[in-house]
PDB file of N, CA and C in Angstrom:
ATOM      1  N   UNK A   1      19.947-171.437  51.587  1.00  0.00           N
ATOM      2  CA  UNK A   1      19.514-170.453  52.551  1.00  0.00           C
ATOM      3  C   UNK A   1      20.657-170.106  53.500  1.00  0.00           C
ATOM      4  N   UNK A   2      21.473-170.963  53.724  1.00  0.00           N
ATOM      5  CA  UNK A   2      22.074-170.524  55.118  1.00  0.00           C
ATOM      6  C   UNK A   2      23.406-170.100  54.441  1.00  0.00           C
ATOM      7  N   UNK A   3      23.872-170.002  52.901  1.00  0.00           N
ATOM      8  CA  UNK A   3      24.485-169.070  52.448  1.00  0.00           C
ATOM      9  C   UNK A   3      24.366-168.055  52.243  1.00  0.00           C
ATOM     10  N   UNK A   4      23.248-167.453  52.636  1.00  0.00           N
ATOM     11  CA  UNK A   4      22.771-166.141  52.117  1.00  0.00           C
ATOM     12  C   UNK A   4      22.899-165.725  53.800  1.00  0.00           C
ATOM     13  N   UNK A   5      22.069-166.653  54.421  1.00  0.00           N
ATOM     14  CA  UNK A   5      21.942-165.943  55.980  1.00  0.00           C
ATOM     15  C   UNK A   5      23.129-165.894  56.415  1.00  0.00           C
ATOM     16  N   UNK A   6      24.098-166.710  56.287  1.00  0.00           N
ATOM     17  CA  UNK A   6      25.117-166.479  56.855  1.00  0.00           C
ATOM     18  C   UNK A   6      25.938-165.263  57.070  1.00  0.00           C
ATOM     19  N   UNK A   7      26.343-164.659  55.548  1.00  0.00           N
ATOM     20  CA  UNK A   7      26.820-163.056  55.902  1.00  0.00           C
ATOM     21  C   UNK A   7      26.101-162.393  56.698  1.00  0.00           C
ATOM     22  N   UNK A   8      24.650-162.296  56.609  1.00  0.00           N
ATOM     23  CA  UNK A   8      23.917-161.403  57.668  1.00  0.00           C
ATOM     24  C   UNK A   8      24.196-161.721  59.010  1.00  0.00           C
ATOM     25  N   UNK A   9      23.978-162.843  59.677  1.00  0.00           N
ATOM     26  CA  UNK A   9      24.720-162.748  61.009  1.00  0.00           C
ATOM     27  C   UNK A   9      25.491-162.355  61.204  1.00  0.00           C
ATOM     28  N   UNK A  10      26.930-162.563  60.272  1.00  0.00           N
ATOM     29  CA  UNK A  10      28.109-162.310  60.601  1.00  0.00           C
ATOM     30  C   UNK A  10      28.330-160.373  60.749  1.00  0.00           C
ATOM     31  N   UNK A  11      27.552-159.994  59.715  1.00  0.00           N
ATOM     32  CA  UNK A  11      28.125-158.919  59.981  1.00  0.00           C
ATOM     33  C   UNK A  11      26.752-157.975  60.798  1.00  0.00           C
ATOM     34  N   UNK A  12      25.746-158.854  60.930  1.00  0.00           N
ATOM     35  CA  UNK A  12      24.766-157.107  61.916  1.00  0.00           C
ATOM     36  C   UNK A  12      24.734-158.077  63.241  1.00  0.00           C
ATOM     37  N   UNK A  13      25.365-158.840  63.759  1.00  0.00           N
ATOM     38  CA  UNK A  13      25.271-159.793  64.935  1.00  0.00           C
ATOM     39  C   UNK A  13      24.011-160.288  65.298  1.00  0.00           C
ATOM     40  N   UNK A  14      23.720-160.694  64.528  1.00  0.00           N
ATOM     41  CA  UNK A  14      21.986-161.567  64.486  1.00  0.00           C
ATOM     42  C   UNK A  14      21.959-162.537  65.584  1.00  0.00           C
ATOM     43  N   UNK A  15      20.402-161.979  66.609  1.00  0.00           N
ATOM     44  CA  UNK A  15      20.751-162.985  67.295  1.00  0.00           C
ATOM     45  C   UNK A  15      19.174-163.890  66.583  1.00  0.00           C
ATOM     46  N   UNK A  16      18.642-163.533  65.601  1.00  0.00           N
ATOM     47  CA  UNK A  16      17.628-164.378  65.062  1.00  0.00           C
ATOM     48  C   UNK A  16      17.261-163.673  63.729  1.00  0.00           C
ATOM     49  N   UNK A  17      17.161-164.439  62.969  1.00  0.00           N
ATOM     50  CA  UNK A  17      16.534-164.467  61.747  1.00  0.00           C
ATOM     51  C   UNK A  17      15.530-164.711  61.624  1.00  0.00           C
ATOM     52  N   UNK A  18      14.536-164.083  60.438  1.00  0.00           N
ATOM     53  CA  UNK A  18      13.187-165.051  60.367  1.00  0.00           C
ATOM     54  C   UNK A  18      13.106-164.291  58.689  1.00  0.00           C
ATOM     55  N   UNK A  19      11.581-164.665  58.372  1.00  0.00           N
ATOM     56  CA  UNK A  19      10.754-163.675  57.999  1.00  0.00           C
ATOM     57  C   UNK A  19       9.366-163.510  57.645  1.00  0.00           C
ATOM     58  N   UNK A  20       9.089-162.442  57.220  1.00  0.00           N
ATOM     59  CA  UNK A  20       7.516-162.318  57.652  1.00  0.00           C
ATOM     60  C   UNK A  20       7.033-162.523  55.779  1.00  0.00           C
ATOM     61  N   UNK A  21       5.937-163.187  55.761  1.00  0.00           N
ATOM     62  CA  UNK A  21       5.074-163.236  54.437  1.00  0.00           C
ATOM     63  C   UNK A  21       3.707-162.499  54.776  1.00  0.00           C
ATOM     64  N   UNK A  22       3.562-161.014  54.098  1.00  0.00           N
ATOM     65  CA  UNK A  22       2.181-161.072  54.076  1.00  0.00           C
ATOM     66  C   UNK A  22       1.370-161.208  53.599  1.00  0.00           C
ATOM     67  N   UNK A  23       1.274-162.110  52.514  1.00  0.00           N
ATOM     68  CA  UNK A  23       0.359-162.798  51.528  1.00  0.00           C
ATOM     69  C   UNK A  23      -0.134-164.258  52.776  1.00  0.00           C
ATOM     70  N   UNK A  24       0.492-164.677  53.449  1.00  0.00           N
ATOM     71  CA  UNK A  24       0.126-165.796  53.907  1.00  0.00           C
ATOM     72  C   UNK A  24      -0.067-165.477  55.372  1.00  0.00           C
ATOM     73  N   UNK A  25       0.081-164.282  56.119  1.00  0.00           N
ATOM     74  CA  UNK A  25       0.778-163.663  57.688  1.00  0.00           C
ATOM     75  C   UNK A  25       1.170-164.176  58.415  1.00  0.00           C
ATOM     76  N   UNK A  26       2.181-165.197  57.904  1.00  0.00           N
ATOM     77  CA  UNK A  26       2.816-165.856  58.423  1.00  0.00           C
ATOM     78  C   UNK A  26       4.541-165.951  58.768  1.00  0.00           C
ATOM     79  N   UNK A  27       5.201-165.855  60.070  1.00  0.00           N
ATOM     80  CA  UNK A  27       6.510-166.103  60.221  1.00  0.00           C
ATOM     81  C   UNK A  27       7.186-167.126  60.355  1.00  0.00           C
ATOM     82  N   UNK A  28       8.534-167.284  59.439  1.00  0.00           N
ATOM     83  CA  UNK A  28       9.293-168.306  59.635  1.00  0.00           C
ATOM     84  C   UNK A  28      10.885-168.237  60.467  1.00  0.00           C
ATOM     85  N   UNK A  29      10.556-168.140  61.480  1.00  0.00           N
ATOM     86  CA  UNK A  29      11.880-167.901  62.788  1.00  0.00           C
ATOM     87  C   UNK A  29      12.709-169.315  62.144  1.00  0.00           C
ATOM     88  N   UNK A  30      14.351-168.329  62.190  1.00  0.00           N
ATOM     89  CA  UNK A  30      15.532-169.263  62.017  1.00  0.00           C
ATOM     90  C   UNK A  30      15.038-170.367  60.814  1.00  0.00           C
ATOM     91  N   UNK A  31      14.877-170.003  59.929  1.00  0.00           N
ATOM     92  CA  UNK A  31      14.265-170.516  58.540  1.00  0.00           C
ATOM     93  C   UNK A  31      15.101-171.907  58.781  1.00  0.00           C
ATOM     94  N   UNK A  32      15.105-173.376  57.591  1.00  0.00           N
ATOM     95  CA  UNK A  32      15.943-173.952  57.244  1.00  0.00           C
ATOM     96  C   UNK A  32      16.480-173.897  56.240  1.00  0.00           C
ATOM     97  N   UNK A  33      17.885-174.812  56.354  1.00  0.00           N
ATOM     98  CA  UNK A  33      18.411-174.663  55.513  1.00  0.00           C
ATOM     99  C   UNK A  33      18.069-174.861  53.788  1.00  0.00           C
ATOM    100  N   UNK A  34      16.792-175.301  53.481  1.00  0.00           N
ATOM    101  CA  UNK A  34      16.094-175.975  52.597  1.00  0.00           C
ATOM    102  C   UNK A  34      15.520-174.933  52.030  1.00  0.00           C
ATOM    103  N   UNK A  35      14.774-174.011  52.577  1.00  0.00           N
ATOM    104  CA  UNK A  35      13.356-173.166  52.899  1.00  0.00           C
ATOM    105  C   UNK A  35      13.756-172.327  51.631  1.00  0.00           C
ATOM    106  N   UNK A  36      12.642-172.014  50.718  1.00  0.00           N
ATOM    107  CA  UNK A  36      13.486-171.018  49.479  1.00  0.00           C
ATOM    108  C   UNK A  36      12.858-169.582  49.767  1.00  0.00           C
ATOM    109  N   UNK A  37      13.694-168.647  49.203  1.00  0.00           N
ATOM    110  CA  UNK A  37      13.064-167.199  49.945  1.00  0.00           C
ATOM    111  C   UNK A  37      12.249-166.930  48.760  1.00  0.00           C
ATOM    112  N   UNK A  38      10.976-166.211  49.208  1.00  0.00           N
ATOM    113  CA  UNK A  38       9.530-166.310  47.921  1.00  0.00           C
ATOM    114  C   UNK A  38       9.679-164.171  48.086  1.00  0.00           C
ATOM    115  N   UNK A  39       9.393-163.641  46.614  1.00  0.00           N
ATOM    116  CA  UNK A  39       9.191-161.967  46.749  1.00  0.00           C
ATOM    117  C   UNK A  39       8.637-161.681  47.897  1.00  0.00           C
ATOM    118  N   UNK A  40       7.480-162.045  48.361  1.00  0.00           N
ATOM    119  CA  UNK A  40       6.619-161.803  49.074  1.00  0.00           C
ATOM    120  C   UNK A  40       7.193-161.688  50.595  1.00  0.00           C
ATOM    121  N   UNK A  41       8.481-162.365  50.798  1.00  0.00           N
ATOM    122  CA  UNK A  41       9.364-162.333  51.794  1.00  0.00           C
ATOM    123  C   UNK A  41       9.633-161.076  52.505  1.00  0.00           C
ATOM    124  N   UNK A  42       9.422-161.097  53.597  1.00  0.00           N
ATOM    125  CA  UNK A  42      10.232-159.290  54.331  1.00  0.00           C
ATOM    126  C   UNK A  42      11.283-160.282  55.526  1.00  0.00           C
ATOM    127  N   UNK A  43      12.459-159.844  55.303  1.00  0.00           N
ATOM    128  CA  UNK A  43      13.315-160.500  56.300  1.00  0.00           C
ATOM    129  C   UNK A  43      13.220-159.463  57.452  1.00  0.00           C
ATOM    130  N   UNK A  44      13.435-160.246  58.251  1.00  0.00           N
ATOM    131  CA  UNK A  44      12.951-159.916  59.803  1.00  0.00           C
ATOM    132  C   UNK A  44      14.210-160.482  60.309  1.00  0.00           C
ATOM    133  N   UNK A  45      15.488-159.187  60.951  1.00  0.00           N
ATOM    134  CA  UNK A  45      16.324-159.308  61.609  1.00  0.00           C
ATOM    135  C   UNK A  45      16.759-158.909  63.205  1.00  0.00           C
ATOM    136  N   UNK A  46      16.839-159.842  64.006  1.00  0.00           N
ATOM    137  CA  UNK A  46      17.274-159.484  65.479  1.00  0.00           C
ATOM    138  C   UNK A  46      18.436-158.959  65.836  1.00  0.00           C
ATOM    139  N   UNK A  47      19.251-158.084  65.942  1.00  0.00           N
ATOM    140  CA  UNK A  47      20.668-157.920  65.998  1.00  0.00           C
ATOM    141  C   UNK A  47      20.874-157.257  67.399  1.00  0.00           C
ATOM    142  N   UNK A  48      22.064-157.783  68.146  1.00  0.00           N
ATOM    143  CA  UNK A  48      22.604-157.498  69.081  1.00  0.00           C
ATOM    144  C   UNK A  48      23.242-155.959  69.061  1.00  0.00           C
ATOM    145  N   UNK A  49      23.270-155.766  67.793  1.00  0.00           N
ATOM    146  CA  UNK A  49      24.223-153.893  67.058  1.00  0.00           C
ATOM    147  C   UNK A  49      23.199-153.423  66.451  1.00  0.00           C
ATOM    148  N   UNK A  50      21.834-152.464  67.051  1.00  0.00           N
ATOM    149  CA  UNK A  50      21.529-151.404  66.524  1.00  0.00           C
ATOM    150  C   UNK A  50      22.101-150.434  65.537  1.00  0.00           C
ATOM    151  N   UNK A  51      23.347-150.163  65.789  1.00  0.00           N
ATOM    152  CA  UNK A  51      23.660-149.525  64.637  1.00  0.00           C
ATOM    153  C   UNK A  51      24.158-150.103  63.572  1.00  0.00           C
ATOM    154  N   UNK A  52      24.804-151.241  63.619  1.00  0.00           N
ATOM    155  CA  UNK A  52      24.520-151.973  62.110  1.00  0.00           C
ATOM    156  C   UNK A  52      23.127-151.940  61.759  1.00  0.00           C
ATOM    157  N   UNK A  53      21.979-152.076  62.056  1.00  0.00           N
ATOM    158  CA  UNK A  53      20.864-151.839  61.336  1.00  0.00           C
ATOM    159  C   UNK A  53      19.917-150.664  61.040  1.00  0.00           C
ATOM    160  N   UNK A  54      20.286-149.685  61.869  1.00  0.00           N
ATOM    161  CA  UNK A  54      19.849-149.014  61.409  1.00  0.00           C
ATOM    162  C   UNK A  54      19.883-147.837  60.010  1.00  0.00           C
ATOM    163  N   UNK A  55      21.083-148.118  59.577  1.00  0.00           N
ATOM    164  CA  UNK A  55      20.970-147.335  57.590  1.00  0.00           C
ATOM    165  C   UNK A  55      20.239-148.482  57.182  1.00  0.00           C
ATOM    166  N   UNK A  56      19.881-149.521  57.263  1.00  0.00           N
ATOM    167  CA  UNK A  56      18.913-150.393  56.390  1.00  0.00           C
ATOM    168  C   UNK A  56      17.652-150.935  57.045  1.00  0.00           C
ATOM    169  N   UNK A  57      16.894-150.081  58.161  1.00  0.00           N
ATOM    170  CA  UNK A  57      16.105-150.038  58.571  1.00  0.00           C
ATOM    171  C   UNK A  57      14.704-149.664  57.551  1.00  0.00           C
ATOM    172  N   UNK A  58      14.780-148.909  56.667  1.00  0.00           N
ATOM    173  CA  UNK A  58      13.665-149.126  55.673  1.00  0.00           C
ATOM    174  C   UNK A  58      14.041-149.249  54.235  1.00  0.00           C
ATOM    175  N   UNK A  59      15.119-150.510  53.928  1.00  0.00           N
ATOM    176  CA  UNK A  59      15.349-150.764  52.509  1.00  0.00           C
ATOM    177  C   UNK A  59      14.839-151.623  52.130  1.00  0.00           C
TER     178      UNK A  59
END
């Protein structure tokens, strides 16, 4: 997990990670490093740079 999360901080200045399941409606803030990402996953990003996120605001 925290190879994958890692580029994302680095480059949209994340100040939190999570994500949302809605099969279960449940969130997992600052996941661990263990945690495996399931389809059903919607990552849920906090970023300090609006405009890094916004072209991937509905991908």
């Amino acid at each position: 997990m925290s190879q994958a999360l890692g580029p994302i901080e680095d480059r949209f200045d994340a100040l939190l990670i999570g994500f949302y399941n809605p099969r279960t409606d449940g969130f997992d803030l600052n996941p661990s490093g263990i945690r495996t990402i399931t389809t059903d996953d919607v990552l849920l990003v906090i970023s300090a740079n609006v405009s890094a996120l916004t072209p991937h605001a509905n991908s």
